[in-house]
Protein backbone atom coordinates (compact mmCIF):
# COMPACT_ATOMS: atom_id res chain seq x y z
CA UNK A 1 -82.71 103.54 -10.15
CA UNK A 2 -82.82 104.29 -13.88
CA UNK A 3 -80.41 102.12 -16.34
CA UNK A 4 -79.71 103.19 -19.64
CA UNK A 5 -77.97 100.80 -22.44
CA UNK A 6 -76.61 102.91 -25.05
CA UNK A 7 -75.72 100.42 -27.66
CA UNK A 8 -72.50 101.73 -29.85
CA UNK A 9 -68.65 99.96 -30.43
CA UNK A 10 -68.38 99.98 -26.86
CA UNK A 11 -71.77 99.67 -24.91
CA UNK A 12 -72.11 102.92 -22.40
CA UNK A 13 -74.47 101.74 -19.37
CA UNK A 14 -75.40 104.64 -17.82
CA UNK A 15 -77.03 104.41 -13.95
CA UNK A 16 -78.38 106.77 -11.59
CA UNK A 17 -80.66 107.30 -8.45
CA UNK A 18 -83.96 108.14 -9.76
CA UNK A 19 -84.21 111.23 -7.54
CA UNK A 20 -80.80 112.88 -8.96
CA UNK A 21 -82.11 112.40 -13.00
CA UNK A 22 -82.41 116.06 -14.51
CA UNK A 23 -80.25 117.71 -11.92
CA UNK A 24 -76.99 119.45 -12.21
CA UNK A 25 -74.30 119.90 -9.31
CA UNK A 26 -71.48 122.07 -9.25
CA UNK A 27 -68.38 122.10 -6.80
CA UNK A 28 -65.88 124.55 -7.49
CA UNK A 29 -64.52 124.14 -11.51
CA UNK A 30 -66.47 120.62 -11.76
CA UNK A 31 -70.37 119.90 -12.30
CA UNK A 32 -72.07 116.88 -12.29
CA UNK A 33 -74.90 117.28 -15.18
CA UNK A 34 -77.18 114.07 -14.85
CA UNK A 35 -78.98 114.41 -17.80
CA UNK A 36 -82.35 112.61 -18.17
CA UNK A 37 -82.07 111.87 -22.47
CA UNK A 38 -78.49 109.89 -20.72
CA UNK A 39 -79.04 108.15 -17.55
CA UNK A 40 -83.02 107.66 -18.61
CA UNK A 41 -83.30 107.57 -22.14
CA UNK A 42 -86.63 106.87 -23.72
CA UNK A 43 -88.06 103.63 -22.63
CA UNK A 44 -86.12 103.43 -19.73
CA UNK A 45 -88.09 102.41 -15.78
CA UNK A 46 -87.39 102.25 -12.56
CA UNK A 47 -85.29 99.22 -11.59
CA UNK A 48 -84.72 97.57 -7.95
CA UNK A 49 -81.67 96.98 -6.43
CA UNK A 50 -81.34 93.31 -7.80
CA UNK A 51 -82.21 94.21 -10.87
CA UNK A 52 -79.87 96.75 -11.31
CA UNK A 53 -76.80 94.54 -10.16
CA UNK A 54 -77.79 91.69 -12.76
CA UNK A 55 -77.86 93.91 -15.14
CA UNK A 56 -74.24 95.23 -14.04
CA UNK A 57 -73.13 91.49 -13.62
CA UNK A 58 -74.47 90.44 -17.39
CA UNK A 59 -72.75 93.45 -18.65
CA UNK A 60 -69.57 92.55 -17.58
CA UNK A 61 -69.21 89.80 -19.95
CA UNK A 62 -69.64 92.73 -22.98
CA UNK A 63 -66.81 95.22 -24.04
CA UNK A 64 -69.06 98.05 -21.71
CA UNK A 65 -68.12 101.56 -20.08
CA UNK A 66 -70.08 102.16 -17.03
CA UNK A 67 -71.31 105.87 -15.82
CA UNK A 68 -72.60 105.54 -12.33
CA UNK A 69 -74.27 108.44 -10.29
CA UNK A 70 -76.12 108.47 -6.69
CA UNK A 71 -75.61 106.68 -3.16
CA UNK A 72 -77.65 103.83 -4.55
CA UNK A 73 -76.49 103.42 -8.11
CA UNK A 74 -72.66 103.39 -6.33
CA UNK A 75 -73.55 100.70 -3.77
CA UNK A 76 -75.16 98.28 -6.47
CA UNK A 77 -72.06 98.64 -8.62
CA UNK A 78 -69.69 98.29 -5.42
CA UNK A 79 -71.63 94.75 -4.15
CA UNK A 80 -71.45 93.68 -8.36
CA UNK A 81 -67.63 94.43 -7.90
CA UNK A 82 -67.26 96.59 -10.83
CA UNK A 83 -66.30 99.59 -8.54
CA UNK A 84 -64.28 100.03 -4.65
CA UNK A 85 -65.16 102.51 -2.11
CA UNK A 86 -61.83 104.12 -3.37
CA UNK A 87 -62.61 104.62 -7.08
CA UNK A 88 -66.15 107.22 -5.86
CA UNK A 89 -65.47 110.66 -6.34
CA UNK A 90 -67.98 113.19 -5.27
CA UNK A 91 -69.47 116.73 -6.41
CA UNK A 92 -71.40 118.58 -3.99
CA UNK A 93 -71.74 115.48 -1.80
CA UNK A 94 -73.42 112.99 -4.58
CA UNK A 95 -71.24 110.06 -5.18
CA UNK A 96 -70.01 109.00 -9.06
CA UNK A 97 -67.74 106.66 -10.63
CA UNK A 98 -67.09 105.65 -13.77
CA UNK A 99 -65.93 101.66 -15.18
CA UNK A 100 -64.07 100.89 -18.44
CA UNK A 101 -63.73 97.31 -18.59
């Protein structure tokens, strides 16, 4: 999974299944456009599973906006507790969700 910090007023941490990075999906009127300069950005590497969910956890505590995209990305942010099975949507069959705390 890739995480992506964009630092700004409100921190944006963007997280997807490496697989899905560079795609688009479409589903009637919607599309799902997982950009690579977004969920990857420039220094950005593969992360595991743990990894990814103390990153979620730590930020939490910050003013942050969370963009979530892939079967994997959702589960990490569902066992964090950021996110409920309720609050994924899905385009073409690939899970999303997005956090405003």
């Amino acid at each position: 999974m890739f995480v992506n910090i964009i630092e700004a007023y409100r921190n944006v941490v963007a997280i997807a299944d490496d697989e899905l990075v560079g795609r688009q999906f479409y589903e009637g009127k919607k599309q799902l456009d997982i950009k690579e300069s977004f969920y990857k950005g420039e220094s950005a590497e593969s992360l595991s599973k743990e990894e990814v969910i103390g990153i979620i956890l730590d930020m939490t505590r910050e003013d942050a906006t969370f963009n979530i995209v892939g079967e994997k990305s959702i589960a990490c942010a569902i066992e964090a507790g950021i996110i409920t099975k309720e609050g994924v949507l899905t385009i073409d069959g690939i899970p999303y969700g997005m956090v405003l705390l």
